[in-house]
Protein backbone atom coordinates (compact mmCIF):
# COMPACT_ATOMS: atom_id res chain seq x y z
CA UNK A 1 -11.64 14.23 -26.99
CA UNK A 2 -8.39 16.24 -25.33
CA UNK A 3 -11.17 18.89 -24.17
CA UNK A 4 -13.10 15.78 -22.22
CA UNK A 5 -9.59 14.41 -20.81
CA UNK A 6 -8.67 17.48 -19.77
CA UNK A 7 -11.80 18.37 -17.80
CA UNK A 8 -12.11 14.48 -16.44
CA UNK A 9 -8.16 14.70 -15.19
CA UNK A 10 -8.64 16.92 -12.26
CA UNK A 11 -11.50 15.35 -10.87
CA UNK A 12 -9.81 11.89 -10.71
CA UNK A 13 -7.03 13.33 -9.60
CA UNK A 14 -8.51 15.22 -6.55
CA UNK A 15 -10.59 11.77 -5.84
CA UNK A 16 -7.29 9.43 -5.99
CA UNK A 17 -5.81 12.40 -3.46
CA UNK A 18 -8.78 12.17 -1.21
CA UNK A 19 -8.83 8.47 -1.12
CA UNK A 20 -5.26 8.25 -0.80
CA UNK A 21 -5.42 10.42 2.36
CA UNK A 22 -8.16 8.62 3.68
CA UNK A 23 -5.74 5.29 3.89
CA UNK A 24 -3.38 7.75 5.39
CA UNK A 25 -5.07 8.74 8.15
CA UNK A 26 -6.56 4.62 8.67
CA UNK A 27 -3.56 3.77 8.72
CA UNK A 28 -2.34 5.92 11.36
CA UNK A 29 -5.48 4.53 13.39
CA UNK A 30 -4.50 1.18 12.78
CA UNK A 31 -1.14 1.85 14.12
CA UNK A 32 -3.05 2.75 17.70
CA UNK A 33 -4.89 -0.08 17.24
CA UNK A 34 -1.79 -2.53 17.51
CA UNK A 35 -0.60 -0.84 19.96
CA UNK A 36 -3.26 -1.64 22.26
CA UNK A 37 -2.50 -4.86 21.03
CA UNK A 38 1.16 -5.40 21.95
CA UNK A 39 1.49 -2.77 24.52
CA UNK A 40 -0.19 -4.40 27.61
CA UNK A 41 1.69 -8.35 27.12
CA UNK A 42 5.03 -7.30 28.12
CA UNK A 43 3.38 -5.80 31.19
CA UNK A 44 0.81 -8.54 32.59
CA UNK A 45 3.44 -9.36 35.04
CA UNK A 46 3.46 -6.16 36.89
CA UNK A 47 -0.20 -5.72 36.69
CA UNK A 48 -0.76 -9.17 38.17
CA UNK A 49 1.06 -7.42 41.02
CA UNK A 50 -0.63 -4.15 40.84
CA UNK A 51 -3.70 -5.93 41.12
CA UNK A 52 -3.37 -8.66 43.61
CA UNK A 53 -4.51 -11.72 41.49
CA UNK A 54 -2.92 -14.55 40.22
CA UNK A 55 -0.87 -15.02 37.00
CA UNK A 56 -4.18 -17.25 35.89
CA UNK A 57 -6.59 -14.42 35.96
CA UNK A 58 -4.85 -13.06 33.27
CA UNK A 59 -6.78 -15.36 31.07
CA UNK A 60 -10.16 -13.38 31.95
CA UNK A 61 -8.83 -10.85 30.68
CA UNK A 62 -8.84 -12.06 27.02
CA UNK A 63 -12.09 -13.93 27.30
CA UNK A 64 -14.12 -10.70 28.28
CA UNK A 65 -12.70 -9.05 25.36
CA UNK A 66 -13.13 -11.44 22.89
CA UNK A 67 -16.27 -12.15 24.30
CA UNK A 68 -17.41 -8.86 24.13
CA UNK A 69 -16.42 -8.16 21.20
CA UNK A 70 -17.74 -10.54 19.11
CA UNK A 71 -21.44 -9.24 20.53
CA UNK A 72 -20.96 -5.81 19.53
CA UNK A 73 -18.96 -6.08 16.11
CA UNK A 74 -22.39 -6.96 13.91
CA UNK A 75 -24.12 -4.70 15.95
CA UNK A 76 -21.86 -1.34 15.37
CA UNK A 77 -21.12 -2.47 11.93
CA UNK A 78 -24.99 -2.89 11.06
CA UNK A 79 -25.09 0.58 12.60
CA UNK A 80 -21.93 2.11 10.42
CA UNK A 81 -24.53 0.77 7.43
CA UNK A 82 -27.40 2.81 8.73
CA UNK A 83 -26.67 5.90 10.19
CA UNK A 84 -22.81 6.78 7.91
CA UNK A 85 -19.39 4.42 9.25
CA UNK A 86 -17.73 7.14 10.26
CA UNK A 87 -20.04 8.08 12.92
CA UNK A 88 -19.80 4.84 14.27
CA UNK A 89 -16.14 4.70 14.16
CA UNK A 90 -15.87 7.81 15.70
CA UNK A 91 -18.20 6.47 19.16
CA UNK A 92 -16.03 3.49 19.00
CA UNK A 93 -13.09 4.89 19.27
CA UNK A 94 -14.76 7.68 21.88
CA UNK A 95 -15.43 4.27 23.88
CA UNK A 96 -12.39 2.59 23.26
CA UNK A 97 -10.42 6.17 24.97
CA UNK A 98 -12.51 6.03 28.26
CA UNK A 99 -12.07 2.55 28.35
CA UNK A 100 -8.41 3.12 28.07
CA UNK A 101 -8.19 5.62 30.48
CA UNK A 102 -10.04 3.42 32.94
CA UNK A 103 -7.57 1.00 32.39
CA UNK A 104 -4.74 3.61 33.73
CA UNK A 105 -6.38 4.12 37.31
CA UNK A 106 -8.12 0.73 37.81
CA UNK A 107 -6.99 -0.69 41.07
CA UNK A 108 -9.18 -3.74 41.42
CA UNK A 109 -9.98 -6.94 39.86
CA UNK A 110 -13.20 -6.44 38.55
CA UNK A 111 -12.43 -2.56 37.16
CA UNK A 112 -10.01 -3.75 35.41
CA UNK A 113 -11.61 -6.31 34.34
CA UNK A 114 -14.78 -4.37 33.04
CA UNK A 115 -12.46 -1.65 31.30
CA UNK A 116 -10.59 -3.84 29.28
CA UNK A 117 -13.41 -5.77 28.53
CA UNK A 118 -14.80 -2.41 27.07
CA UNK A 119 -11.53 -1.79 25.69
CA UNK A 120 -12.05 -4.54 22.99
CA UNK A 121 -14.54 -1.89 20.83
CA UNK A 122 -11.46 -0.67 18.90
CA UNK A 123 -11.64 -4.40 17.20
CA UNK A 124 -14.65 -2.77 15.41
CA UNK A 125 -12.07 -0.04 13.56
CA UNK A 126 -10.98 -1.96 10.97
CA UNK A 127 -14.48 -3.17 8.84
CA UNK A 128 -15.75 0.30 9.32
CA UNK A 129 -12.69 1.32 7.71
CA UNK A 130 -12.93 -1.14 5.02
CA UNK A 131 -16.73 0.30 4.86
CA UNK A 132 -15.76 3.36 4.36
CA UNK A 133 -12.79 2.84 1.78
CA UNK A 134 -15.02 0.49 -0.02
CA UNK A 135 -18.02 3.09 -0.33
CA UNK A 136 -15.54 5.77 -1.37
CA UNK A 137 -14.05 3.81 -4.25
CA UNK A 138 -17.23 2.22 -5.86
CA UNK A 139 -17.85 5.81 -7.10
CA UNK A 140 -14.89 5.54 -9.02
CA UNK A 141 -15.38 2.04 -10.35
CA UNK A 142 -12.48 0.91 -8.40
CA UNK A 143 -13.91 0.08 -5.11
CA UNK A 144 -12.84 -3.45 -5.03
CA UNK A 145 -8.91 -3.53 -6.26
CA UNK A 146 -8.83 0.30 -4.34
CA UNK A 147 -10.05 -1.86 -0.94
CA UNK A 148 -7.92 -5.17 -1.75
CA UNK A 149 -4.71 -2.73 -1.90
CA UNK A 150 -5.72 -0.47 1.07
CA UNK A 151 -6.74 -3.13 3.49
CA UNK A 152 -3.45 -4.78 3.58
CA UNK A 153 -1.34 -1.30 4.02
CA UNK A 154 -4.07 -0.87 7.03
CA UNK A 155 -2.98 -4.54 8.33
CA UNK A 156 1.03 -3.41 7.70
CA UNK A 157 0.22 -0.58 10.23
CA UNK A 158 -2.09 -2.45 12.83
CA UNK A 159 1.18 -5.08 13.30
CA UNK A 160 3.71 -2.21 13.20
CA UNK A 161 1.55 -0.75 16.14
CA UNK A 162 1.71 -4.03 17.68
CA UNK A 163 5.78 -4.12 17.60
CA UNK A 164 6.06 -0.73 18.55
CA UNK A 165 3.19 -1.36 21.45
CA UNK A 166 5.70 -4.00 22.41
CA UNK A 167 8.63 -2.73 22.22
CA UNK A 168 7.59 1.01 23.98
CA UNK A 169 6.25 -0.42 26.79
CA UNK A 170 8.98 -2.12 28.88
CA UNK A 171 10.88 0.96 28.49
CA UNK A 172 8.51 3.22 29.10
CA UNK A 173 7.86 1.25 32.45
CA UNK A 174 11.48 1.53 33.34
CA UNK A 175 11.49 5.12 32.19
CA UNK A 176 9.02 5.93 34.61
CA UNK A 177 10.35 3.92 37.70
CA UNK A 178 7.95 1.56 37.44
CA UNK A 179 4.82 3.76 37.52
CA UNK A 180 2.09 0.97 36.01
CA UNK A 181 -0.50 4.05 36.06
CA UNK A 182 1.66 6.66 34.34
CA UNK A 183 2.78 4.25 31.69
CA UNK A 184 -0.70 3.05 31.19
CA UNK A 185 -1.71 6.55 30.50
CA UNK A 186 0.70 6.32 27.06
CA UNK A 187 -2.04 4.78 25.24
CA UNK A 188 -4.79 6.46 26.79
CA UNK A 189 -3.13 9.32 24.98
CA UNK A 190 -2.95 7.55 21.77
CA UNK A 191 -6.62 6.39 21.36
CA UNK A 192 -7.64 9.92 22.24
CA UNK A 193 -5.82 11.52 20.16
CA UNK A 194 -6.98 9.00 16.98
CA UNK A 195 -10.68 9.64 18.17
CA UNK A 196 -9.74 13.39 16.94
CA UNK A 197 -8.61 12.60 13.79
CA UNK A 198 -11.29 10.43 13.15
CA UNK A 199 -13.49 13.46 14.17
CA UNK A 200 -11.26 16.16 12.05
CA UNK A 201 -10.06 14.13 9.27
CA UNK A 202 -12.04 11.20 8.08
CA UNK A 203 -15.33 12.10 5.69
CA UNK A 204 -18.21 10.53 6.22
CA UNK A 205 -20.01 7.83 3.73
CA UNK A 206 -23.59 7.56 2.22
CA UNK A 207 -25.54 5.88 4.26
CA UNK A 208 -28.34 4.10 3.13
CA UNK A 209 -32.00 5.42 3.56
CA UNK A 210 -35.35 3.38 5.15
CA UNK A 211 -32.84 0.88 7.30
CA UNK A 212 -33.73 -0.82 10.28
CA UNK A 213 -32.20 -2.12 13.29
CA UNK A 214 -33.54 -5.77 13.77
CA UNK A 215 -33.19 -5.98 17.76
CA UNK A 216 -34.82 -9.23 17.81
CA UNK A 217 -32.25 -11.03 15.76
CA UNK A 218 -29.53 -8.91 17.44
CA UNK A 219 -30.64 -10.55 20.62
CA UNK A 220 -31.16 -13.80 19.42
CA UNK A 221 -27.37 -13.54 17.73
CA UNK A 222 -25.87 -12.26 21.11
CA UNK A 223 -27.53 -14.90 23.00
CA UNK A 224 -26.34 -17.63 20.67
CA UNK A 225 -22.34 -15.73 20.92
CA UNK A 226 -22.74 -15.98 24.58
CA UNK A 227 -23.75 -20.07 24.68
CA UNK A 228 -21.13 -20.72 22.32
CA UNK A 229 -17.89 -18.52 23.59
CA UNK A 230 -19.39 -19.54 27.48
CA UNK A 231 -18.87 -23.20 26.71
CA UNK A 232 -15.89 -22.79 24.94
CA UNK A 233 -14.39 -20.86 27.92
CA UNK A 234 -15.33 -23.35 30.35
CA UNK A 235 -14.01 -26.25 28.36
CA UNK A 236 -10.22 -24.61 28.54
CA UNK A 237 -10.87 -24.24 32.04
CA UNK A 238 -11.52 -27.62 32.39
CA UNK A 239 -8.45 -28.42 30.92
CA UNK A 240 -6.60 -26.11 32.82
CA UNK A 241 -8.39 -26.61 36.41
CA UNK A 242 -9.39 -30.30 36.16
CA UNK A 243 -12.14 -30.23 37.12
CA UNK A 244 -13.61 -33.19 36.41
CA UNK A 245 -15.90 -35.12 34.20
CA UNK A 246 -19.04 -33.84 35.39
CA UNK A 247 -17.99 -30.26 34.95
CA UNK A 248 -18.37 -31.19 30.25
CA UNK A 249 -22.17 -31.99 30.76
CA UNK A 250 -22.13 -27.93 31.59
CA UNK A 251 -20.14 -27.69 28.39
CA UNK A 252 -22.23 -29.55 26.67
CA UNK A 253 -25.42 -28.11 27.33
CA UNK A 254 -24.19 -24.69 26.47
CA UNK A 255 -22.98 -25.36 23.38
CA UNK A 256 -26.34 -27.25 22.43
CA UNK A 257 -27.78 -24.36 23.58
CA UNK A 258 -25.93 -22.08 21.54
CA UNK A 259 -26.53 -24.22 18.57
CA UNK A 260 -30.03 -23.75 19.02
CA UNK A 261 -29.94 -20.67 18.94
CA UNK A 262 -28.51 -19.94 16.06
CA UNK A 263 -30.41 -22.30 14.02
CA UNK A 264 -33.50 -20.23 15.08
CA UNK A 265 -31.78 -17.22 14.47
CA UNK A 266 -31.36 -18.28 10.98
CA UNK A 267 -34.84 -19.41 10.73
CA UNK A 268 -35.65 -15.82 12.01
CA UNK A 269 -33.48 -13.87 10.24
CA UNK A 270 -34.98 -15.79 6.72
CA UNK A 271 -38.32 -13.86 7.60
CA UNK A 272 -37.32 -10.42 8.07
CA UNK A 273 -37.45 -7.76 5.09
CA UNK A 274 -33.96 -6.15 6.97
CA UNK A 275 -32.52 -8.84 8.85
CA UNK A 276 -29.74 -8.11 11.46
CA UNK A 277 -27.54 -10.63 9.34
CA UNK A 278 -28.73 -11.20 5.84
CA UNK A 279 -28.54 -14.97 5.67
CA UNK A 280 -29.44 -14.91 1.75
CA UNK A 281 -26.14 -12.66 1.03
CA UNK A 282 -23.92 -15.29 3.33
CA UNK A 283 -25.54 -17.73 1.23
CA UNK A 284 -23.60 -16.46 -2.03
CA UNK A 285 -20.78 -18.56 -3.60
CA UNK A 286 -18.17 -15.41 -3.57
CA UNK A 287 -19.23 -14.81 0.99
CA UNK A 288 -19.50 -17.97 2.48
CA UNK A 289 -16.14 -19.42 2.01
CA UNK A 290 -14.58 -16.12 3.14
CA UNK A 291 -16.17 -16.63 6.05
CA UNK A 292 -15.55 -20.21 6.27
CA UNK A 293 -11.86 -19.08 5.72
CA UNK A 294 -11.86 -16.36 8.73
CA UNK A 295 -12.94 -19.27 10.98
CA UNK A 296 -10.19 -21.50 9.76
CA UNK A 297 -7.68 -19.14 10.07
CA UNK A 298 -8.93 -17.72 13.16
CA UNK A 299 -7.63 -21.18 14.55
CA UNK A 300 -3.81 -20.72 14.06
CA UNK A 301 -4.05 -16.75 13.68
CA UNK A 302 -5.56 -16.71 17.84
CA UNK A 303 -5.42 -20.17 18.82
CA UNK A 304 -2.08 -21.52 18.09
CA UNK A 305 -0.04 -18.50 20.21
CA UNK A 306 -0.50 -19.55 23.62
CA UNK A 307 0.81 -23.17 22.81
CA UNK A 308 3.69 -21.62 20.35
CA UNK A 309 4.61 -19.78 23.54
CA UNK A 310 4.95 -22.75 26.37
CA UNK A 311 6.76 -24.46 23.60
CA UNK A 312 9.29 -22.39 23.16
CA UNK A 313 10.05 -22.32 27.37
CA UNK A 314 9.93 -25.60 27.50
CA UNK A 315 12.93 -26.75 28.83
CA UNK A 316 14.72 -29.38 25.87
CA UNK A 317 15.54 -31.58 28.12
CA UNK A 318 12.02 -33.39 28.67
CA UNK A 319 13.22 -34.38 24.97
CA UNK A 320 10.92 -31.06 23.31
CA UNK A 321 10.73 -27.43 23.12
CA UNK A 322 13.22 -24.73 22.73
CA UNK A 323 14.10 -23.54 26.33
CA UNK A 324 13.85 -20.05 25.44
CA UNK A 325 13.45 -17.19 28.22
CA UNK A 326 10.87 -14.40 28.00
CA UNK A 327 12.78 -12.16 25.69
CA UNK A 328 13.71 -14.75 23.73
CA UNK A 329 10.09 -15.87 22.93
CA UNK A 330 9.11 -12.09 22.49
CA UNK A 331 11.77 -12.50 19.61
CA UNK A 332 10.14 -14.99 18.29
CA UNK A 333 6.52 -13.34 17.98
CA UNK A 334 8.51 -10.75 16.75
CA UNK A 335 9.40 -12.36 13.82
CA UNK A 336 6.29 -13.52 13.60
CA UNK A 337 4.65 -10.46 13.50
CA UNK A 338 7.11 -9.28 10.68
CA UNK A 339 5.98 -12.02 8.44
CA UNK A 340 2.54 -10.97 8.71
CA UNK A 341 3.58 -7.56 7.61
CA UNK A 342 5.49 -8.43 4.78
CA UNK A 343 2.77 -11.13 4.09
CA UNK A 344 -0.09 -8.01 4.02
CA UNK A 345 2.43 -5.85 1.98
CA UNK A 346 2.54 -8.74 -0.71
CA UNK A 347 -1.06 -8.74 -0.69
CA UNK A 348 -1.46 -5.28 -1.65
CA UNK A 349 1.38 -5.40 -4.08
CA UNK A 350 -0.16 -8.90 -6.19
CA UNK A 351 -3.78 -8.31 -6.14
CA UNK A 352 -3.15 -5.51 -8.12
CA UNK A 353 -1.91 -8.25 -10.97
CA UNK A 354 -3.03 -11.40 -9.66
CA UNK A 355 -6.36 -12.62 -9.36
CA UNK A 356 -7.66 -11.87 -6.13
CA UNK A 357 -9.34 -15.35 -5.55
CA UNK A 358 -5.88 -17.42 -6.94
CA UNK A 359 -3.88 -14.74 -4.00
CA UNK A 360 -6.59 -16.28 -1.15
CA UNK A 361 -6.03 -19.49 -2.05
CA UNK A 362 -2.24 -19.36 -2.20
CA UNK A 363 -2.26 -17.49 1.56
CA UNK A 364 -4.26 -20.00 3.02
CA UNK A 365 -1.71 -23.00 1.42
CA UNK A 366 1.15 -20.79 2.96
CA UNK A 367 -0.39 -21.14 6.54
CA UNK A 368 -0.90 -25.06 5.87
CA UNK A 369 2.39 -25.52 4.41
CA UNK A 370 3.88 -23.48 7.47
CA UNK A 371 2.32 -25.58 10.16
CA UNK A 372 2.68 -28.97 8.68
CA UNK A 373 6.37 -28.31 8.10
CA UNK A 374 5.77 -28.29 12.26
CA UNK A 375 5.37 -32.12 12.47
CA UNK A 376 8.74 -33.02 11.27
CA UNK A 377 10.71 -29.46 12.11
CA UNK A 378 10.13 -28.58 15.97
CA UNK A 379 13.36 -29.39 17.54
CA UNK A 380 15.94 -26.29 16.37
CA UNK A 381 15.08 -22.40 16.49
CA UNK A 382 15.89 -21.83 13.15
CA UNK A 383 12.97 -24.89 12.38
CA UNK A 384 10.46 -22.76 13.98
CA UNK A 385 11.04 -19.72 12.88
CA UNK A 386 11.15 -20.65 9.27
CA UNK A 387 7.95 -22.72 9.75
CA UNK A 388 6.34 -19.30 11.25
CA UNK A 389 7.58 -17.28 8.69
CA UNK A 390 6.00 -18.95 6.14
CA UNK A 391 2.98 -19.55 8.15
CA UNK A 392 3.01 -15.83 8.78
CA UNK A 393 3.22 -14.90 5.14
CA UNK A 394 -0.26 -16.56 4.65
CA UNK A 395 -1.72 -15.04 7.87
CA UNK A 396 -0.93 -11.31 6.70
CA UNK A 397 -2.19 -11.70 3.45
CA UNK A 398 -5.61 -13.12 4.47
CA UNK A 399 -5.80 -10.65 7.36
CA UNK A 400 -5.99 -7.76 4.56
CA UNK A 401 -7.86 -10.34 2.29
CA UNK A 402 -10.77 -11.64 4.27
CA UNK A 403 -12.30 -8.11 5.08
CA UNK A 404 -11.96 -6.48 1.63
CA UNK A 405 -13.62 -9.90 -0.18
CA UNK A 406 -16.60 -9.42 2.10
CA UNK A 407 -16.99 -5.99 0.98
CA UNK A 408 -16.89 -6.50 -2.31
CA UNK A 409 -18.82 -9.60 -1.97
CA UNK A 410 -22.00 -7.25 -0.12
CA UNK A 411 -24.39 -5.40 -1.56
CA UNK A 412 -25.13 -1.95 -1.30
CA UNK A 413 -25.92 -0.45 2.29
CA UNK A 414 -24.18 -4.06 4.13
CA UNK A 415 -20.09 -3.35 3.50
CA UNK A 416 -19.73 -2.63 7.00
CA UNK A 417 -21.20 -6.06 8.53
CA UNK A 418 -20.32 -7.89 6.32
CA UNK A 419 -16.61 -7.00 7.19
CA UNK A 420 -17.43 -7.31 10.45
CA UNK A 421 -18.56 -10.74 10.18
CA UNK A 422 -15.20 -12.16 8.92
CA UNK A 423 -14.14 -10.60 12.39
CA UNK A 424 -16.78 -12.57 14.58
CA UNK A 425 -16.44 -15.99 12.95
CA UNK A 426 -12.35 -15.35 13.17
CA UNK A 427 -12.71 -14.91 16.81
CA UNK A 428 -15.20 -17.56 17.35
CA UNK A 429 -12.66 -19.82 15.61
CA UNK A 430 -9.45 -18.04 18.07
CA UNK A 431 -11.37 -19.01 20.77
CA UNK A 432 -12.92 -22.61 19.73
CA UNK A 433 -9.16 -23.62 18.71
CA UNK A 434 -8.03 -21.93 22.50
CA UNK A 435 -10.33 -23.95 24.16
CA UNK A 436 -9.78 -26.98 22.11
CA UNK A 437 -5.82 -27.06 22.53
CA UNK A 438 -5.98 -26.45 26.13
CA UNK A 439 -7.71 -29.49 26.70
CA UNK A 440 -5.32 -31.35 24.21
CA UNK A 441 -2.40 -29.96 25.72
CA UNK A 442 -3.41 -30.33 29.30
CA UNK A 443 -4.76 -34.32 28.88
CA UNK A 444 -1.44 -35.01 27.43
CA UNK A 445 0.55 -33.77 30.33
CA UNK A 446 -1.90 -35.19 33.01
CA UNK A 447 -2.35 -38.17 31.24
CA UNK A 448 1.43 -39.43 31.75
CA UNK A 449 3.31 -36.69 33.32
CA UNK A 450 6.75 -38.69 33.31
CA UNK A 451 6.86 -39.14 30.10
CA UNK A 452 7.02 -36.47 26.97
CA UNK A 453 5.70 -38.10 24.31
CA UNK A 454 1.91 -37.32 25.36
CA UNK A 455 2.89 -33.99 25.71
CA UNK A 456 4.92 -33.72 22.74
CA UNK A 457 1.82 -35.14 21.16
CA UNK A 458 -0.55 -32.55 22.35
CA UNK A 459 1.94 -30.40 20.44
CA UNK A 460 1.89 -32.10 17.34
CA UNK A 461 -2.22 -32.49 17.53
CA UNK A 462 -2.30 -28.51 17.92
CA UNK A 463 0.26 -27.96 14.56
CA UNK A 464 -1.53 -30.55 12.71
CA UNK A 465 -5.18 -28.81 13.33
CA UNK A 466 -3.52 -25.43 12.16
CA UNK A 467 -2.03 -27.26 9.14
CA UNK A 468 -5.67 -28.81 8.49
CA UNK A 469 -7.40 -25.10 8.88
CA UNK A 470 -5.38 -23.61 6.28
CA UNK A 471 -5.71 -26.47 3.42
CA UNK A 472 -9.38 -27.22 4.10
CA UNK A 473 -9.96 -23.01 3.53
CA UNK A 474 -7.58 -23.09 0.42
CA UNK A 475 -10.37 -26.16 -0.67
CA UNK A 476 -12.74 -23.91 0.37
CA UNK A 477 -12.10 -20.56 -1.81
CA UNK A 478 -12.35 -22.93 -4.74
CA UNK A 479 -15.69 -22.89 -4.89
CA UNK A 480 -15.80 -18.84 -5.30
CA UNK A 481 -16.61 -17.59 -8.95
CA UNK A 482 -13.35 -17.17 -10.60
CA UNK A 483 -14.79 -13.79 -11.27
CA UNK A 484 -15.28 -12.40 -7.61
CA UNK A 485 -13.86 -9.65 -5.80
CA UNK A 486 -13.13 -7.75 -9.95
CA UNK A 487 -14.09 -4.26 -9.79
CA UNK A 488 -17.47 -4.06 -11.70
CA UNK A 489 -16.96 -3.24 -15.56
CA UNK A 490 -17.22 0.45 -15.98
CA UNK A 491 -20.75 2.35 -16.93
């Protein structure tokens, strides 16, 4: 027995120190990865300038990313499954570097447009890394609980990259005189240099042999994406522009359309041996209410920051908001952002102990709790940011969460899309809640601009739909097998 131990110790040992060093080096490209995040907001001003447009346009910006990015998620992921994640992960962040650099010497609209539209392939990063920690561990037994504990250090360094992003980037505009192309080059330099380590330093997984790329259902998914997220976009610009009734039969149309769509891509997808999306496996008990929950929480994670931020500069006297200046509200995302950390570093410390499913449910009760406490606590800072914090808490936690429960959830050969898909439906929920509260907030204001309480109510509508999101998911997770996400019993 000591001769076994003795021969077994050295091999688990060198495996834990491979693994180990494998989170090392994600996290290091997750810290990139917030950067791109935070680094460009402080900045939007002075590349409204730079560029010659209007402080509106800015909101094209985010729409061609998301929109973007939610076509080519399942795709790369589906391709991490096929042909080894970190292949894929590597292109991506190739892409993600050019696009970057792009970014740095764009000096029109519609280049910089395109770039950071091509930008958004570093949102891909994450699931393959999941993929790839996940593969790694099930060797050992321990790819679940190994994934659960890893995927919320990743999301600890993906929103310290998004503080730092923040922070650096004033500062290094002002160190550089206000050079918007040399201080755009900072995280050119970043991404690049993460696309070598990725190259150097990350091994590559298994993947699995005879798969096939179902193009059909790809195309029928992307078309569906594009209905949906195009009549989403124009409904907040009908709230923003007024433009009129007639503009929502448009709206309507494409999101029948979309709906379509997808009900024939489900139909399709039910037929094929190696379907793009495997319907049956989103079908299981432990998969669909994770991805039910990235939807939900995709409203208040995305959707909820815009309104949080005109709230805030909203001038008290119209009888709401906070009357906060710029810095002041980048304070306030600050501490926002810290919650999330601490909420994704509690993650990774109590799944280790706690049941995994009993942790999802109590994160998505913390984001409910957070934004209900909204109705009757708006008025004082100290209201808000405690209502945030807790909210935050929940949002961290299930940021880590929702990616590691779909791997574990997947079969063999579909960790990567899988992940990827708790992505997708969180965007398509961002941007269905953006569209939605722009409507809300802009009817209210429109509808009796002398008054506040319309407006107030907008405000109030938004918290309470946030507040809804996270119960209905806790409601949700209760239908998963008290036995999912458990590393399997050992051979």
């Amino acid at each position: 027995m000591a001769t076994r131990t003795a021969l077994r110790t050295p091999l688990s040992s060198s495996a834990l120190g491979i693994t180990a060093g494998l989170i090392g080096w994600f996290i290091l490209v997750e810290l990139v990865s917030g950067i791109l995040q935070g680094y460009y907001v402080p900045l939007f001003s002075d590349i409204v300038v730079h560029l010659g447009i209007h402080d509106s346009d800015v909101n094209w910006f985010e729409a061609a990313q998301l929109l973007l990015s939610a076509l080519v998620v399942p795709v790369l992921a589906k391709l991490g499954d096929m042909y080894g994640h970190k292949r894929i992960l590597l292109i991506a962040a190739i892409l993600t570097a050019g696009a970057t650099w792009w970014l740095a010497f764009a000096g029109s609209f519609w280049t910089f447009l395109i770039a950071w539209a091509l930008q958004g392939f570093y949102v891909v990063w994450l699931p393959l890394e999941i993929a790839l920690i996940f593969e790694r561990g099930r060797v050992q037994q321990r790819g679940v609980s190994q994934t659960r504990r890893a995927a919320g250090l990743l999301v600890v360094g993906l929103q310290a990259g998004a503080i730092i992003g923040a922070l650096a980037a004033g500062r290094v505009f002002a160190a550089t005189g206000g050079d918007l192309t040399t201080t755009l080059i900072v995280p050119a330099v970043a991404v690049t240099l993460v696309a070598v380590v990725i190259w150097l330093w990350v091994p590559e997984s298994t993947p699995e042999p005879g798969r096939r790329l179902d193009t059909a259902g790809f195309v029928l998914l992307a078309w569906a994406l594009l209905l949906v997220t195009g009549a989403l976009a124009w409904m907040r610009m009908i709230g923003e522009l007024d433009l009129g009734a007639g503009a929502w039969w448009w709206v309507a149309a494409l999101l029948v359309g979309g709906i379509l769509l997808f009900v024939w891509f489900v139909r399709y997808e039910l037929r094929q041996d190696d379907p793009a999306i495997d319907i049956r496996v989103l079908r299981k008990p432990e998969m669909w209410p994770v991805q039910a929950t990235a939807f939900l929480i995709g409203i208040s994670l995305l959707g909820a920051q815009g309104p949080l931020s005109t709230y805030a500069g909203t001038d008290p006297a119209v009888g709401y908001g906070l009357g906060l200046d710029a810095t002041e509200r980048s304070n306030i995302i600050g501490v926002y952002l810290v919650s999330l950390i601490v909420g994704a570093v509690l993650f990774a410390v109590t799944s280790r102990k706690a049941s995994p499913r009993i942790v999802l449910i109590g994160a998505s009760l913390l984001v409910g709790i957070g934004y209900l406490l909204f109705l009757p606590f708006h008025l004082e800072l100290w209201q808000v940011l405690l209502n945030l914090s807790i909210a935050g808490l929940g949002c961290g936690a299930l940021v880590g969460a929702m990616p590691a429960a779909a791997a574990a959830a997947a079969p063999r050969g579909q960790t990567g899309v899988a992940s990827a898909l708790t992505n997708t439906t969180k965007t398509i929920g961002g941007t269905f809640a953006s569209a939605v509260f722009g409507v809300v907030l802009a009817a209210g204001v429109g509808a009796v601009a002398s008054q506040t309480a319309a407006s107030l109510g907008g405000y109030i509508t938004v918290w309470a739909v946030c507040a809804a999101g996270g119960f209905l998911a806790a409601v949700l997770l209760l239908f998963v097998p008290k036995v999912a996400f458990a590393d399997a019993p050992p051979a």
